[in-house]
Protein backbone atom coordinates (compact mmCIF):
# COMPACT_ATOMS: atom_id res chain seq x y z
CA UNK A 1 -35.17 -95.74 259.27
CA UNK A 2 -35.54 -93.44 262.37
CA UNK A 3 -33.74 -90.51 260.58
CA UNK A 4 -35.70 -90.98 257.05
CA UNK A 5 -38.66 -90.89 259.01
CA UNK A 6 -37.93 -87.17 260.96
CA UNK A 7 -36.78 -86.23 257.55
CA UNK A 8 -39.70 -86.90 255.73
CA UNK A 9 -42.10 -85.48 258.69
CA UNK A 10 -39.82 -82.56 258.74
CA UNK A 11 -40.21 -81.85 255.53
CA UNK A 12 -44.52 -82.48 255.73
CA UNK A 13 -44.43 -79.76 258.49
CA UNK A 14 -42.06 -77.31 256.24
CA UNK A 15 -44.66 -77.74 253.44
CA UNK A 16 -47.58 -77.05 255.63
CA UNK A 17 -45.62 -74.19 256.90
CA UNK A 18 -45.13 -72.48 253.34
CA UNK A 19 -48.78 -73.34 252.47
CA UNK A 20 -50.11 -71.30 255.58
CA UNK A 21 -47.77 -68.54 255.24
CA UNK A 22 -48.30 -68.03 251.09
CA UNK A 23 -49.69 -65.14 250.69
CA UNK A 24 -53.63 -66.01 249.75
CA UNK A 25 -55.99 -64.90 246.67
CA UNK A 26 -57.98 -61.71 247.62
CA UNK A 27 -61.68 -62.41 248.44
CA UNK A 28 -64.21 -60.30 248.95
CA UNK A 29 -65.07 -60.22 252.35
CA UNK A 30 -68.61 -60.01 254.07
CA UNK A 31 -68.56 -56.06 254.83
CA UNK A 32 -71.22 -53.75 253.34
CA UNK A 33 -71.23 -49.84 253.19
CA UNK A 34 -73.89 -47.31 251.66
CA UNK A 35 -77.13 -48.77 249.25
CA UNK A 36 -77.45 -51.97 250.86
CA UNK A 37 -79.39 -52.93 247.22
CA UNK A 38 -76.91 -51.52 244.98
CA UNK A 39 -73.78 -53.74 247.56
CA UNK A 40 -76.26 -57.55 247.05
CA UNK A 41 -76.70 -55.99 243.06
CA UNK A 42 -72.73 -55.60 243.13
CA UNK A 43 -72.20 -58.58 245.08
CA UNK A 44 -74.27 -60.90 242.97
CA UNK A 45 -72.63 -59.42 239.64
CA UNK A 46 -69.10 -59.39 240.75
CA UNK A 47 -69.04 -62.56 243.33
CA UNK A 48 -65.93 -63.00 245.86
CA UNK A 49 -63.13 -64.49 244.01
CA UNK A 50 -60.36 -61.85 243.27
CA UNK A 51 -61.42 -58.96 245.23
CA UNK A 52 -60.33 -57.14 248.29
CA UNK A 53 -62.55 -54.80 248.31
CA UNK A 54 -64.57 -52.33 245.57
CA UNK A 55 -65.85 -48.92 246.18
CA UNK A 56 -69.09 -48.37 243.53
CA UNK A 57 -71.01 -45.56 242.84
CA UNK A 58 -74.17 -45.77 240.12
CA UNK A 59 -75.62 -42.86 238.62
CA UNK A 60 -79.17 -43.49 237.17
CA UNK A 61 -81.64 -41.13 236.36
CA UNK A 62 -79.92 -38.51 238.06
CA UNK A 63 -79.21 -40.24 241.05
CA UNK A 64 -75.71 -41.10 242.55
CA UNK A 65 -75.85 -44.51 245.12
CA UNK A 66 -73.19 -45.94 246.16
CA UNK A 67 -71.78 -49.04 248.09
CA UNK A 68 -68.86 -50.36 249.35
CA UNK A 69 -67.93 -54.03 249.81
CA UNK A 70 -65.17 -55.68 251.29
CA UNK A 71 -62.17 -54.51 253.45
CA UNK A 72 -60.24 -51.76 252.21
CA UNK A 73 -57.24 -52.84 253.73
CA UNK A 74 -57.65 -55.82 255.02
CA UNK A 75 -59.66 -54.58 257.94
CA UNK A 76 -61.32 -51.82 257.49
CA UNK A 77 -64.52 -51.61 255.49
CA UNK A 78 -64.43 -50.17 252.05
CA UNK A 79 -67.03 -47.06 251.22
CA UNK A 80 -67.18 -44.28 248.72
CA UNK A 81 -64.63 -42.05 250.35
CA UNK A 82 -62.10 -45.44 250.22
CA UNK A 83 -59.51 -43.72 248.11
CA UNK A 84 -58.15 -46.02 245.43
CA UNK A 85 -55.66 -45.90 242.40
CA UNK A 86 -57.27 -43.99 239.98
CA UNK A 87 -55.63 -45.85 236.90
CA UNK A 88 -56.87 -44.86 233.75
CA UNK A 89 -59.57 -42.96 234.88
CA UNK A 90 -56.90 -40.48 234.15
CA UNK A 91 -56.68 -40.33 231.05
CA UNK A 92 -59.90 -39.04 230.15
CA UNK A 93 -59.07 -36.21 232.08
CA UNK A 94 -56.27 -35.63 230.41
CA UNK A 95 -58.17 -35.15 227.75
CA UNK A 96 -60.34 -32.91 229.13
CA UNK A 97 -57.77 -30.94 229.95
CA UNK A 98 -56.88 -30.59 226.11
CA UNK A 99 -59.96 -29.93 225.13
CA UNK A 100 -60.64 -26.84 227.77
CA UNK A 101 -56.95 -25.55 226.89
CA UNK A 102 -58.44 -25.64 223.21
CA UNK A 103 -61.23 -23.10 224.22
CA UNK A 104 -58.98 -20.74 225.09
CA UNK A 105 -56.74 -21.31 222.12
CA UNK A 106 -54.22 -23.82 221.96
CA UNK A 107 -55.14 -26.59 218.50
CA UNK A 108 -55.13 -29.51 219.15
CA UNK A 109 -53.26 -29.73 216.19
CA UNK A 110 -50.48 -28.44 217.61
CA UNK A 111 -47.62 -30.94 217.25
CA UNK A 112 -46.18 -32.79 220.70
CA UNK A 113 -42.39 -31.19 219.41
CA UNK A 114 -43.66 -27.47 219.51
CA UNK A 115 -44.40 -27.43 223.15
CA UNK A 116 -41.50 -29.45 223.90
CA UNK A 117 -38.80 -28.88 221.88
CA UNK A 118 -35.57 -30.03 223.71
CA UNK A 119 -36.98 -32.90 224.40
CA UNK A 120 -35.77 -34.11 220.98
CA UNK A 121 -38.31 -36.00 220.19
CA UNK A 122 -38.82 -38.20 216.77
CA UNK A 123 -42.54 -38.47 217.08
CA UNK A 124 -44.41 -35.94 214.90
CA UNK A 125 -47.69 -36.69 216.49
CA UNK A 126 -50.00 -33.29 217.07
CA UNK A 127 -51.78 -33.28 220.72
CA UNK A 128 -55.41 -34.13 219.68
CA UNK A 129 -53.17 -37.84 218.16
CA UNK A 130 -52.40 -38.45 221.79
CA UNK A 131 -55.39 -37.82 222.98
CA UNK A 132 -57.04 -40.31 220.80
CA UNK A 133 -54.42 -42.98 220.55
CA UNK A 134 -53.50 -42.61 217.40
CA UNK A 135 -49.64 -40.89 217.61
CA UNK A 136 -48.30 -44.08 216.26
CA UNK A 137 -46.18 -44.30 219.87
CA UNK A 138 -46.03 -47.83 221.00
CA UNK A 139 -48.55 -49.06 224.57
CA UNK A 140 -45.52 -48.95 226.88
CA UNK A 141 -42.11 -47.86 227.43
CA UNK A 142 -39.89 -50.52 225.54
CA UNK A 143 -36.13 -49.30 227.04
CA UNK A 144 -34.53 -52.44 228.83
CA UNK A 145 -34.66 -50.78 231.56
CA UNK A 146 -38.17 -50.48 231.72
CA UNK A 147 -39.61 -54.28 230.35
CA UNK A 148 -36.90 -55.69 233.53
CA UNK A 149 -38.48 -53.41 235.29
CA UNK A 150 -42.04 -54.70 234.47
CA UNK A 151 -40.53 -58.28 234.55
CA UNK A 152 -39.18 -57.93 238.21
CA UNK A 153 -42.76 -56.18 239.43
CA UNK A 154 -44.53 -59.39 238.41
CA UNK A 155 -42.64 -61.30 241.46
CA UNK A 156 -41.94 -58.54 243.53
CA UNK A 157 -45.08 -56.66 243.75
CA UNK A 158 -43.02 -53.68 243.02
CA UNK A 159 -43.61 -50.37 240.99
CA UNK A 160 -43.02 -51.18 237.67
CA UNK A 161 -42.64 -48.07 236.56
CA UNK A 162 -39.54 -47.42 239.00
CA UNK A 163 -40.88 -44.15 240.29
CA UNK A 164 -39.99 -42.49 236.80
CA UNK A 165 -40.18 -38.87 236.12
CA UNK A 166 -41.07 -36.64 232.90
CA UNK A 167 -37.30 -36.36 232.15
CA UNK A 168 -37.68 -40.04 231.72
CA UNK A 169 -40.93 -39.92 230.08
CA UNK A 170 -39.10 -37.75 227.78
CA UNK A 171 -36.65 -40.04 227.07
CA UNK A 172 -38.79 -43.04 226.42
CA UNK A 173 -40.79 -41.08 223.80
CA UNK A 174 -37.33 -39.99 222.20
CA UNK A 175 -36.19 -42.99 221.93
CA UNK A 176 -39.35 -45.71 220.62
CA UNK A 177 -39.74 -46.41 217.73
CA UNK A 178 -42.69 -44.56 216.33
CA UNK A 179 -45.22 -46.64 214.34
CA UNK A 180 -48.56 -45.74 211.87
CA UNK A 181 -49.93 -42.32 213.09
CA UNK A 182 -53.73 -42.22 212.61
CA UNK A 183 -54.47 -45.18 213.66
CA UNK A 184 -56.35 -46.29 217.18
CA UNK A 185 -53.63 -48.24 218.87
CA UNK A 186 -53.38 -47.70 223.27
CA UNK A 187 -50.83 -45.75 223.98
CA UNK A 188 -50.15 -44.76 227.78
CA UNK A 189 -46.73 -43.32 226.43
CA UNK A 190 -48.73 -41.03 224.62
CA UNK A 191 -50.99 -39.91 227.23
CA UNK A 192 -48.03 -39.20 229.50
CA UNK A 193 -46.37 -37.12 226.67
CA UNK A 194 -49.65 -34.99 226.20
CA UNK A 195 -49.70 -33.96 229.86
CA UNK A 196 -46.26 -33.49 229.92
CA UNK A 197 -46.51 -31.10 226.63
CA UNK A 198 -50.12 -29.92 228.22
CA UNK A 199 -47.82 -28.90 231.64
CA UNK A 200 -45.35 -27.08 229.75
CA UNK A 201 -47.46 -25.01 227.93
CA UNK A 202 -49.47 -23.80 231.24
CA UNK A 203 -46.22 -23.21 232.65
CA UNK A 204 -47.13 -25.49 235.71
CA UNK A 205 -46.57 -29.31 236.74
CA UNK A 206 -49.20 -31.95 235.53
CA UNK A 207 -50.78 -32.08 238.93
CA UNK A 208 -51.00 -28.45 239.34
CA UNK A 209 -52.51 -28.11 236.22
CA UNK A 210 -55.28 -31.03 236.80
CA UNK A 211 -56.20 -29.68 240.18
CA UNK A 212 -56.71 -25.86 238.74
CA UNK A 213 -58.77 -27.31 235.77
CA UNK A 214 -60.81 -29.65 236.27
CA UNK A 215 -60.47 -30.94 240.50
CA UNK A 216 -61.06 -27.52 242.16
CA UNK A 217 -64.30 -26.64 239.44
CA UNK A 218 -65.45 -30.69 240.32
CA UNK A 219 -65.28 -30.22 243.74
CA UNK A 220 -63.46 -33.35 243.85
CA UNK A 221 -61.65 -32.45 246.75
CA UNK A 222 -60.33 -36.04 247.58
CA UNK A 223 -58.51 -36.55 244.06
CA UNK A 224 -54.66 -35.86 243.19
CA UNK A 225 -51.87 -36.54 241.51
CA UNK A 226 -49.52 -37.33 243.94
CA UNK A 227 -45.75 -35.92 243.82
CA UNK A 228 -42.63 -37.42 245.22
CA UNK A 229 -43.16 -34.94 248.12
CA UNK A 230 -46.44 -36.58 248.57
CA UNK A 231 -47.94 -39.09 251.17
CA UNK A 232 -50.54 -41.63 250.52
CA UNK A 233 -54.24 -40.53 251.12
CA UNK A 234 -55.02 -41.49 254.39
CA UNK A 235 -57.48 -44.49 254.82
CA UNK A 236 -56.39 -45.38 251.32
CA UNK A 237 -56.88 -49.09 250.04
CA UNK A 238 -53.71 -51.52 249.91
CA UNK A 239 -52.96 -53.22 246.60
CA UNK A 240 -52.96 -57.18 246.08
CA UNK A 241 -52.56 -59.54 242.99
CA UNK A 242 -53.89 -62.23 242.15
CA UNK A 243 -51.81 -64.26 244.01
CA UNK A 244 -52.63 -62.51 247.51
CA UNK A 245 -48.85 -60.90 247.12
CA UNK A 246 -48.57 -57.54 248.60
CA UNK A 247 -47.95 -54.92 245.94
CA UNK A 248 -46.62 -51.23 245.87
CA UNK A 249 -48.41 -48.09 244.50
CA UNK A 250 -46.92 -46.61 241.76
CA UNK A 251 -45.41 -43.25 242.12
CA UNK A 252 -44.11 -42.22 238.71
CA UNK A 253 -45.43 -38.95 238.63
CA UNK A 254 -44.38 -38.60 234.99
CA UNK A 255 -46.68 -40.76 233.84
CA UNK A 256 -49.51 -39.49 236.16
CA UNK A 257 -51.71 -37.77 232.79
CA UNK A 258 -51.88 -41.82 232.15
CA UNK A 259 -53.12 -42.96 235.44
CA UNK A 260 -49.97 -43.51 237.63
CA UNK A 261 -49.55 -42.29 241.40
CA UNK A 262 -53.33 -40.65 240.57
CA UNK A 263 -55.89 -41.41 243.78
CA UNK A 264 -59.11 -40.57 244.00
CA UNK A 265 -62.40 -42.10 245.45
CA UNK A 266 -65.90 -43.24 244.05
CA UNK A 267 -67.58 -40.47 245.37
CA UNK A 268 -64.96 -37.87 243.25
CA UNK A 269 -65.36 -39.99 240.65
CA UNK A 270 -68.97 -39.49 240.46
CA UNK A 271 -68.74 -35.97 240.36
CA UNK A 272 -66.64 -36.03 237.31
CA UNK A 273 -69.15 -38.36 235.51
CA UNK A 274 -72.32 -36.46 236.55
CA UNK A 275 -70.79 -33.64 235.15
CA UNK A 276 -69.89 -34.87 231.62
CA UNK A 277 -73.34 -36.44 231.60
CA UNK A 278 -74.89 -32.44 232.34
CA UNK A 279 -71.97 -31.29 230.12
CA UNK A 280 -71.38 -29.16 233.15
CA UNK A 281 -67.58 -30.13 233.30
CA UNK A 282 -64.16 -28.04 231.84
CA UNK A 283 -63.33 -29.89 228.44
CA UNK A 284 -66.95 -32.12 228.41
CA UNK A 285 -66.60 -32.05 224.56
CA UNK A 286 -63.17 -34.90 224.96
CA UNK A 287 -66.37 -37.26 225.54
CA UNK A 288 -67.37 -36.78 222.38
CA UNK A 289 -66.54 -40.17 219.91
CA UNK A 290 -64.23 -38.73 216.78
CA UNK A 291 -62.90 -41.61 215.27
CA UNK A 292 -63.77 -44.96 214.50
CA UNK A 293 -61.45 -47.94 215.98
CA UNK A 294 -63.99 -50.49 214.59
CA UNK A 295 -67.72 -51.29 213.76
CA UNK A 296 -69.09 -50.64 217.49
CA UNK A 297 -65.88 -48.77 218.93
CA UNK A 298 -65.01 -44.93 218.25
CA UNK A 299 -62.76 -42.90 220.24
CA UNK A 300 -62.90 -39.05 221.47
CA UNK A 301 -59.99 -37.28 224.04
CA UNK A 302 -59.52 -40.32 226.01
CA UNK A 303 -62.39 -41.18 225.90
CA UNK A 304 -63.59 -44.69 224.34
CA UNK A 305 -67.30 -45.02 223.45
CA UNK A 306 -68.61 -48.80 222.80
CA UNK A 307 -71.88 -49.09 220.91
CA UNK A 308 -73.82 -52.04 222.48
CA UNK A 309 -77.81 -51.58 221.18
CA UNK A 310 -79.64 -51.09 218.34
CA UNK A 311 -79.75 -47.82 218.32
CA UNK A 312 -78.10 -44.89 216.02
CA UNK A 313 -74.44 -44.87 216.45
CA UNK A 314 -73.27 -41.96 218.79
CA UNK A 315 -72.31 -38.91 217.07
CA UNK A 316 -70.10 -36.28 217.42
CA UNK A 317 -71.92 -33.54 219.40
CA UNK A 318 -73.20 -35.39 222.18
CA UNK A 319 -71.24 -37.04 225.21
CA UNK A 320 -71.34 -40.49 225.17
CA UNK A 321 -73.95 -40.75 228.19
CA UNK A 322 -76.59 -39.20 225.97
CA UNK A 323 -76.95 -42.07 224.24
CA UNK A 324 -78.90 -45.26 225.96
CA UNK A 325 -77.10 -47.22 223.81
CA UNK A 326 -72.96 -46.39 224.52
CA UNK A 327 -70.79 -46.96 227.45
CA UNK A 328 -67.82 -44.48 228.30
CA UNK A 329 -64.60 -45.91 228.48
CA UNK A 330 -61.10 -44.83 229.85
CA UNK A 331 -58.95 -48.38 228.95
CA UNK A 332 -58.99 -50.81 225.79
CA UNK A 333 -62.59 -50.44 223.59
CA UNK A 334 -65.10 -52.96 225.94
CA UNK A 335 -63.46 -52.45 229.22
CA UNK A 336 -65.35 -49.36 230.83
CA UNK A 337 -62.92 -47.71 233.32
CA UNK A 338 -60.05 -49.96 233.15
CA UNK A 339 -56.60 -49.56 233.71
């Protein structure tokens, strides 16, 4: 009786054990930074639940506020120089990127296979498709390489995209099966591909070409595209899932024109917004909704536009800011800046 009774307290105190040590879900903690009003406004909007920290900045009638909320990493309070991964914020810079390469030239209807053409490629998509998501190239990489590779991140915390470089991107697009071109479908394939073909038709690396274009004009001196030669931003914020598990950056610099390895901080961020709302920034006309996805979504150069009023739809010469009623939008249609 003795021994089933140590066994079963033993194995009480183990289970206590692995509860305390389990790794917890983020909340947002009580530390403020910046517009005390905008951080309660954020604070009320957001609540605590599945947040380590956030870094906001709100631009409203020409004004740029910002708070930050939270610990960055655990400790250390979050503000608008906190730099984060960018995610899909990206993207719409990729397309900006096309669309100021367009003004000196290059069509956007230029197809992907032109600018790289040992690539071998089976995609015929043109650039301006993969700008706009509609190349017919599938969301993800679908290799089984890469969907273990997603599989094992989800219980490692790891880097799903195993640090992969544009001779992999390459690959990938080679090798997918390409579906219905002209219509909307996400593709962050696709965006990598563009700033890969984008790259080699500068002569120059993704990154380079990003910070020459549209960083160093932006004065967003705390944004990059980070290289395998390349340390983390100090200060930056730490990653966590749901779950409270500690998880990796991603470095895969190939697919950085999609969002990966990109860092940047609210305060950049601002910058480049403020300056498509002027229409002040390299390749402002990417903003400008194209094509039609549905009733209330259109799309533009990576750029999603989501009509949400009453009022006319957006058009096509205006950004999407100049209308009260659409919200920009770097991820899926209804998800404004999302990964």
């Amino acid at each position: 009786m003795l021994v089933k009774m140590i066994a079963a307290l033993s194995a009480l105190v183990a289970f206590a054990l692995a509860l305390f040590w389990l790794p917890q879900p983020p909340t947002l903690g009580p530390q403020t930074t910046g517009d005390p009003a905008l951080a309660a406004q954020v604070r009320r909007a957001a609540g605590t639940d599945g947040y380590q920290s956030l870094s906001v900045a709100l631009i409203e009638h020409g004004r740029i506020r910002f708070a930050g909320l939270g610990a960055a990493d655990g400790t250390r309070a979050a503000d608008q120089r906190t730099p984060y991964e960018l995610g899909s914020i990206a993207k719409v810079m990729t397309g900006m990127l096309l669309a100021d390469l367009a003004e000196e030239g290059l069509s956007p209807d230029t197809p992907v296979r032109d600018l790289l053409p040992r690539a071998g490629l089976s995609a015929t998509a043109t650039l301006v498709e993969l700008a706009s998501h509609r190349s017919g190239l599938p969301r993800l990489r679908t290799t089984p390489q890469a969907i273990a590779g997603a599989l094992l991140s989800t219980y490692t915390g790891g880097d799903p995209y195993g640090g992969a470089g544009p001779e992999v991107v390459l690959a990938d697009a080679a090798a997918v099966r390409v579906g219905e071109r002209g219509k909307v479908a996400y593709s962050n394939l696709g965006m990598a591909l563009l700033g890969i073909a984008l790259a080699e038709h500068s002569h120059t690396t993704y990154a380079d070409l990003l910070r020459t274009r549209v960083l160093v004009p932006l004065g967003m001196t705390s944004t990059k595209a980070l290289t395998p030669q390349d340390g983390l931003p100090p200060g930056h914020a730490t990653g966590r899932a749901e779950n409270g598990m500690a998880v990796d950056p991603w470095r895969a610099h190939g697919h950085a024109a999609a969002g990966v390895g990109v860092w940047s901080t609210a305060e950049d961020v601002a910058k480049l917004l403020h300056a498509v709302i002027t229409r002040t920034a390299p390749g402002t006309d990417a903003a400008n909704p194209r094509w039609s996805q549905n009733e209330r979504q259109r799309v533009g150069y990576g750029w999603f536009t989501t009509q949400y009023g009453t009022g006319p739809s957006p058009g096509t010469t205006a950004g999407p800011a100049d209308s009260p009623h659409t919200r920009a939008s770097t991820g899926p249609p209804g998800a404004a800046w999302s990964s």
